[in-house]
N, C-alpha and C. Protein backbone atom coordinates (compact mmCIF):
# COMPACT_ATOMS: atom_id res chain seq x y z
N UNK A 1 0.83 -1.19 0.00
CA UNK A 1 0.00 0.00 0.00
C UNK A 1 0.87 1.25 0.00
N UNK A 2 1.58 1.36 0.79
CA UNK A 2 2.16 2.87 0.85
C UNK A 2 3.27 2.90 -0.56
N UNK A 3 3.96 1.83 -1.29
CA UNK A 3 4.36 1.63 -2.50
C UNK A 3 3.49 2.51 -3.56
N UNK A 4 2.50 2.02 -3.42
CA UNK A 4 1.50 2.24 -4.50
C UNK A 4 0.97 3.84 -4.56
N UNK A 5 0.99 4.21 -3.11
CA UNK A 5 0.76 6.23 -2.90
C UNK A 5 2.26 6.58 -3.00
N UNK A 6 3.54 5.99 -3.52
CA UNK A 6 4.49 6.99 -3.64
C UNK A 6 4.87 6.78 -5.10
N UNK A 7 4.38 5.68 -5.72
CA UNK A 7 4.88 5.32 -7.19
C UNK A 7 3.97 6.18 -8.14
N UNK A 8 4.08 6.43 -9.11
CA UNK A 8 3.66 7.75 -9.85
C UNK A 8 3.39 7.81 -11.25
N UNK A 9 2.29 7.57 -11.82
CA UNK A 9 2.32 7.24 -13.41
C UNK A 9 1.04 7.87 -13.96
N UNK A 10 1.51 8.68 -15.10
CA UNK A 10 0.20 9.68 -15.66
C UNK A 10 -0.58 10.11 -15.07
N UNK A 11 0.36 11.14 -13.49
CA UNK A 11 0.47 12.30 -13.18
C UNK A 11 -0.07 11.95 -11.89
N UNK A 12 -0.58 10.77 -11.49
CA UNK A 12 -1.19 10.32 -10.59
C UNK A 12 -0.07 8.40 -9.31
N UNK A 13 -0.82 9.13 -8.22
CA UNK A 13 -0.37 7.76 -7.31
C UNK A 13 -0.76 6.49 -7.94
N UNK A 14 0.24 5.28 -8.78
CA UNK A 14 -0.90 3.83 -8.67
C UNK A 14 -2.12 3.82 -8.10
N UNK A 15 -1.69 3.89 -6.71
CA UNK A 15 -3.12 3.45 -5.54
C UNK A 15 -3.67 4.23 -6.00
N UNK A 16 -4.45 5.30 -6.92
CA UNK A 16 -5.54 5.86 -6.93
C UNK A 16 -6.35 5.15 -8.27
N UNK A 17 -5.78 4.37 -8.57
CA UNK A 17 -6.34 3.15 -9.85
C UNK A 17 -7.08 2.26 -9.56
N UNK A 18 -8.22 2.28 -10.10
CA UNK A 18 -9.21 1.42 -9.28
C UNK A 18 -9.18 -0.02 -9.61
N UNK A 19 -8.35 -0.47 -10.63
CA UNK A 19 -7.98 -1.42 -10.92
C UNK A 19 -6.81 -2.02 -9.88
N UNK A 20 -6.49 -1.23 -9.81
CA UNK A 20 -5.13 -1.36 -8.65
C UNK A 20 -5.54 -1.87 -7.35
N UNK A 21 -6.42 -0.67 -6.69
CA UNK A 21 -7.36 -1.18 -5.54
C UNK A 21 -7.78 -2.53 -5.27
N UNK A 22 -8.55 -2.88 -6.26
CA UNK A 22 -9.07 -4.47 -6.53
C UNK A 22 -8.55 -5.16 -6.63
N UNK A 23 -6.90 -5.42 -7.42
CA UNK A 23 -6.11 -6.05 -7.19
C UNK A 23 -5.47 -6.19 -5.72
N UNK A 24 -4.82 -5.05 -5.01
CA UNK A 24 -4.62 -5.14 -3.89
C UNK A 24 -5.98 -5.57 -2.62
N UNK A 25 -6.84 -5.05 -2.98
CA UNK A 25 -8.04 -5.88 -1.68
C UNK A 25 -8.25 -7.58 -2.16
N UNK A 26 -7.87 -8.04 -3.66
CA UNK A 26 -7.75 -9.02 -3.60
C UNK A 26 -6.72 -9.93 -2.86
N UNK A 27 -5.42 -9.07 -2.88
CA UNK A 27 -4.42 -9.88 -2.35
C UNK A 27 -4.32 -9.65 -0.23
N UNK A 28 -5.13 -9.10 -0.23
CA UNK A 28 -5.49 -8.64 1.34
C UNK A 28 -6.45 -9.82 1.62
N UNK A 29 -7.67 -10.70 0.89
CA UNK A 29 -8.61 -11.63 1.17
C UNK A 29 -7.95 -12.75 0.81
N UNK A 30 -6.88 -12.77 0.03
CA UNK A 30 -6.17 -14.10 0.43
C UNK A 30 -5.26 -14.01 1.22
N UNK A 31 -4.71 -13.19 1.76
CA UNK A 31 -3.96 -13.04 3.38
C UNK A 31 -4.87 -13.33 4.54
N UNK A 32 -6.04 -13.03 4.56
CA UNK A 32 -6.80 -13.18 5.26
C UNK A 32 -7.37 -14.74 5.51
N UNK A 33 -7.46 -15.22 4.36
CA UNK A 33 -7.77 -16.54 4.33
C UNK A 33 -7.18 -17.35 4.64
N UNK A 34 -5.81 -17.36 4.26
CA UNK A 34 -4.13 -17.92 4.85
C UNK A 34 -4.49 -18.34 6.06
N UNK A 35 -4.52 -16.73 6.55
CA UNK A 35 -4.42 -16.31 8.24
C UNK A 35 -5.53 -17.66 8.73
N UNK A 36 -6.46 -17.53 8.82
CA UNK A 36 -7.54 -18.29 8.78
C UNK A 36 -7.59 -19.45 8.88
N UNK A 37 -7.15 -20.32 7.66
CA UNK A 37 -7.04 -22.00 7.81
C UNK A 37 -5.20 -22.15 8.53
N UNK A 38 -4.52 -21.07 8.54
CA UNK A 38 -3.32 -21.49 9.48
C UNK A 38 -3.84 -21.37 10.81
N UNK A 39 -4.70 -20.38 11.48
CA UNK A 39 -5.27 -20.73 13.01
C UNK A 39 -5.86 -21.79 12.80
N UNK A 40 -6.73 -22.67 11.87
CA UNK A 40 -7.52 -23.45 11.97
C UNK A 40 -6.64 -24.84 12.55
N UNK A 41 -5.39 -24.91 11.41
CA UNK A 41 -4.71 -26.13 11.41
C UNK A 41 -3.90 -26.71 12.97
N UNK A 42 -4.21 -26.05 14.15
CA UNK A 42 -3.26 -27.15 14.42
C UNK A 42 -4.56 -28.06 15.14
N UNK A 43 -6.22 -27.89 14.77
CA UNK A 43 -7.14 -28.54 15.26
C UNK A 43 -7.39 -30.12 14.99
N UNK A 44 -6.25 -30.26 13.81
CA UNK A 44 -6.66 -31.72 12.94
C UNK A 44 -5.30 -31.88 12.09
N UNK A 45 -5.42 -32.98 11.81
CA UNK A 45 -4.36 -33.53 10.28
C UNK A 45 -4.70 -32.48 9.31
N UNK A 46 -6.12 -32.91 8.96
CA UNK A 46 -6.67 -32.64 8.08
C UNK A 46 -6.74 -31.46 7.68
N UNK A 47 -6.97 -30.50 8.87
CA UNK A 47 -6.74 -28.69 8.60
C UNK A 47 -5.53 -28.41 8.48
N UNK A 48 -4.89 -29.18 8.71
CA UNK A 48 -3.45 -28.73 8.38
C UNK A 48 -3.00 -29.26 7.31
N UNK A 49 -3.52 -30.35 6.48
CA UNK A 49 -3.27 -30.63 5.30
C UNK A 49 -3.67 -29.51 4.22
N UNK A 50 -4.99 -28.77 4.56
CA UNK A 50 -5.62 -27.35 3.80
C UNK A 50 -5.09 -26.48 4.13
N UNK A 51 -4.45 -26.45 5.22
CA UNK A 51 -3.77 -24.94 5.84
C UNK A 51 -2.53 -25.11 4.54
N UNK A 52 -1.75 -26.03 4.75
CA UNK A 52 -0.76 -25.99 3.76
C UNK A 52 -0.68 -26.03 2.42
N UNK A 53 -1.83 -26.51 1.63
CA UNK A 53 -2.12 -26.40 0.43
C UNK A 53 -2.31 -24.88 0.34
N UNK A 54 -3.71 -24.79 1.11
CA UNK A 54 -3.80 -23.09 0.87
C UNK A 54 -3.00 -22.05 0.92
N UNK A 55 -2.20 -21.94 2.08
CA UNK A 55 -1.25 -20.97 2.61
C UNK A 55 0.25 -21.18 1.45
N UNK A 56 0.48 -22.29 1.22
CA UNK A 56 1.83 -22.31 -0.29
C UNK A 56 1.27 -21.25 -1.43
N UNK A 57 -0.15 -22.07 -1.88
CA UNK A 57 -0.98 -21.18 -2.78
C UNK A 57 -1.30 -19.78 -2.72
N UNK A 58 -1.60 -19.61 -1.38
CA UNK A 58 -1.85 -17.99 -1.41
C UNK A 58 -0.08 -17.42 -1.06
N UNK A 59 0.89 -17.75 -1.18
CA UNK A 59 2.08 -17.39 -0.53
C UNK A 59 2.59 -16.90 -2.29
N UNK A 60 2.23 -17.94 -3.39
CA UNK A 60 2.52 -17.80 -4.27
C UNK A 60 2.03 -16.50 -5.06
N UNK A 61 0.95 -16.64 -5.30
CA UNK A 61 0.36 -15.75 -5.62
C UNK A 61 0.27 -14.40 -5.08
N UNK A 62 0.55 -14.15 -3.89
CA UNK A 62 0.67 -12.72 -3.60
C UNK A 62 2.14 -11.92 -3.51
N UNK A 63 2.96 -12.85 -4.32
CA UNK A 63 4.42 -12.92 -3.82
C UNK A 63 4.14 -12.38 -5.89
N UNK A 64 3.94 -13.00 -6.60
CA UNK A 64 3.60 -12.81 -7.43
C UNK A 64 2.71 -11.21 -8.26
N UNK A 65 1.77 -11.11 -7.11
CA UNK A 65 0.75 -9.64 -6.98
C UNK A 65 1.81 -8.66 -6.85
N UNK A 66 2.46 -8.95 -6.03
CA UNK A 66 4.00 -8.08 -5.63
C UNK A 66 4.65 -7.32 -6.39
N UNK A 67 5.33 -8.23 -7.39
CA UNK A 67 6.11 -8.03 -8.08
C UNK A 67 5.69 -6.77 -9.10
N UNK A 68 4.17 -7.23 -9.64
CA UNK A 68 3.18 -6.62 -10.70
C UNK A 68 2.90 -5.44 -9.93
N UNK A 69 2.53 -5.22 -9.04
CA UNK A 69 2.20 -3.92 -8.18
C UNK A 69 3.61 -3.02 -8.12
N UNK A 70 4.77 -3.63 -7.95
CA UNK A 70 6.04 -2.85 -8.05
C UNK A 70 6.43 -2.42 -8.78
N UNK A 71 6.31 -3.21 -10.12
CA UNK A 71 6.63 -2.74 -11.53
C UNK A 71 8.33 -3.31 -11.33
N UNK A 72 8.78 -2.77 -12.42
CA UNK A 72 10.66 -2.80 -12.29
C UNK A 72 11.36 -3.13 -11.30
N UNK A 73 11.03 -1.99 -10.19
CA UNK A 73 11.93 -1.93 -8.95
C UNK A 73 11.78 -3.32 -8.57
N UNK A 74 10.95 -4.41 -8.52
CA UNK A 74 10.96 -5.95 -8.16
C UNK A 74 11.71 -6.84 -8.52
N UNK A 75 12.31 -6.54 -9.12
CA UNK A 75 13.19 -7.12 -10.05
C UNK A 75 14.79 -6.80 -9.92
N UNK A 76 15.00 -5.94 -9.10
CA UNK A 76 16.03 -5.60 -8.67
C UNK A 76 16.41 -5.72 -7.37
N UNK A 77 18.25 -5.71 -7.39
CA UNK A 77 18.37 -6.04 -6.23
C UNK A 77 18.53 -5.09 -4.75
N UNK A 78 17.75 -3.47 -5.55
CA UNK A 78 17.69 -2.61 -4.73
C UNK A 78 16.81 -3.14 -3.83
N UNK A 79 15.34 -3.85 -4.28
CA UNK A 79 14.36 -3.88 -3.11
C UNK A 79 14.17 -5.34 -2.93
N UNK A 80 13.67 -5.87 -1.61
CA UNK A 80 13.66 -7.06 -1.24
C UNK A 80 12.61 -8.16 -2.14
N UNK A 81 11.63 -7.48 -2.78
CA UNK A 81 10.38 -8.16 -3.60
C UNK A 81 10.96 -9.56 -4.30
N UNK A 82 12.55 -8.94 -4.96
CA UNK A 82 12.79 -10.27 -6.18
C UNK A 82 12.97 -11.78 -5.10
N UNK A 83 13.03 -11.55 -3.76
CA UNK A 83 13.52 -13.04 -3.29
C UNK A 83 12.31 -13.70 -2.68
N UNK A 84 10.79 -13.28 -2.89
CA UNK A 84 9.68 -14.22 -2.06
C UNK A 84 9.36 -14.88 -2.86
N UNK A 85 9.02 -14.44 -4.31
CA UNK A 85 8.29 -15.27 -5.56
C UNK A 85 9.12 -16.62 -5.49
N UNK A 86 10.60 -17.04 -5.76
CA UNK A 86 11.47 -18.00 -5.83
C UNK A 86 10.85 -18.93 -4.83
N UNK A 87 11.32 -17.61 -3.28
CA UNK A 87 10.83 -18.39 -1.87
C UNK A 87 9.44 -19.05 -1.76
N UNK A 88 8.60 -19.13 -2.23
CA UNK A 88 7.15 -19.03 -2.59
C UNK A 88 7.34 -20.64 -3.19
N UNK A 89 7.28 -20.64 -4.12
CA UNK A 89 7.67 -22.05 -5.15
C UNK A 89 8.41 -22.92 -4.10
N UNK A 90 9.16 -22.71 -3.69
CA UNK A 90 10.15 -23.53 -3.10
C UNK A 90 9.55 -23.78 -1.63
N UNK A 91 9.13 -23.64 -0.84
CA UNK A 91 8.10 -23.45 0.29
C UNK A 91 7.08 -24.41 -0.06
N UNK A 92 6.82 -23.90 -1.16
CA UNK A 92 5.44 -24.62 -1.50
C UNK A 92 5.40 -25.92 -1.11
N UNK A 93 6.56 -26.67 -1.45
CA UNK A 93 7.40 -28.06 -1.73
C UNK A 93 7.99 -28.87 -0.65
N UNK A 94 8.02 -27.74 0.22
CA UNK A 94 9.12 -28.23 1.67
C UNK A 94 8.67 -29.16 2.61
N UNK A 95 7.30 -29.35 2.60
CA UNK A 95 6.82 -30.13 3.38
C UNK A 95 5.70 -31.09 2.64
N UNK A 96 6.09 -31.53 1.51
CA UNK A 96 5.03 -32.41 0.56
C UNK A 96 4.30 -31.54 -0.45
N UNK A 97 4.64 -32.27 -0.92
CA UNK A 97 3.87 -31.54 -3.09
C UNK A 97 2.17 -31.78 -2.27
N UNK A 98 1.71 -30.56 -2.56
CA UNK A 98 0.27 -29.70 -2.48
C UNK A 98 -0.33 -31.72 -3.07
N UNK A 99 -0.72 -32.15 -3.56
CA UNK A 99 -1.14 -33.19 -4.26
C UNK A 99 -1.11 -34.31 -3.68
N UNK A 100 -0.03 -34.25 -2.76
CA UNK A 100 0.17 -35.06 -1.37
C UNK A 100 -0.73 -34.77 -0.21
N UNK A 101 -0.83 -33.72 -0.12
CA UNK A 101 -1.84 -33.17 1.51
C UNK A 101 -3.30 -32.91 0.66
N UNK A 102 -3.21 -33.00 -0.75
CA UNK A 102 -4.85 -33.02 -1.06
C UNK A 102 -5.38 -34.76 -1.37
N UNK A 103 -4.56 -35.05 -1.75
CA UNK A 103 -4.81 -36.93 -1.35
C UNK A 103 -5.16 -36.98 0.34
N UNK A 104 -4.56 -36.74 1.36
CA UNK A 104 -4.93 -36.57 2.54
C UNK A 104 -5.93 -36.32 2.79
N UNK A 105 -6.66 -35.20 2.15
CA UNK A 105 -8.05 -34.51 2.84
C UNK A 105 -8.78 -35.36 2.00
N UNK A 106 -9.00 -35.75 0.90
CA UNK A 106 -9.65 -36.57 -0.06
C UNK A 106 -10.33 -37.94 0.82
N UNK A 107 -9.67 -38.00 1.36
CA UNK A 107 -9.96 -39.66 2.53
C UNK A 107 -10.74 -39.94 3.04
């Protein structure tokens, strides 16, 4: 958010793009959701088999939102953005391929 009120394109803040907005309140309801089935999981196997599918998935994707919301500067090694997307993928993996903990809940 505060990225988006200092970055500056045809004369105006990003954040005042309503396209922008929507993108970012999207990536705020899958933080939220994360948040959510990770309190849920340590109630069961099973929530924690969804906590981890979900939470890789939403880790990816907003790591991803990131980058697109930054523009350039993400990509460089001025700002920290270029190392979550990698971290993201690789996370995903660390504790069983997503396909593994959805065979689990499948049961």
């Amino acid at each position: 958010m505060e990225y988006s009120q200092q970055r500056v394109q045809f004369g105006r803040p990003i954040g005042s793009f309503q396209a922008l907005k929507h993108q970012m309140a999207d990536v705020h309801v899958l933080g939220e959701t994360a948040r959510s089935a990770a309190d849920a999981a340590p109630g069961s196997a099973r929530l924690a088999a969804v906590a981890q599918v979900h939470c890789s998935d939403v880790f990816t994707k907003v790591a991803a939102e990131m980058i697109q919301l930054h523009g350039g500067i993400a990509i460089t090694w001025g700002h920290p953005a270029h190392r979550y997307f990698p971290r993201a993928h690789a996370t995903a993996q660390l504790f069983g391929a997503p396909h593994h903990h959805l065979s689990r809940v499948h049961r």
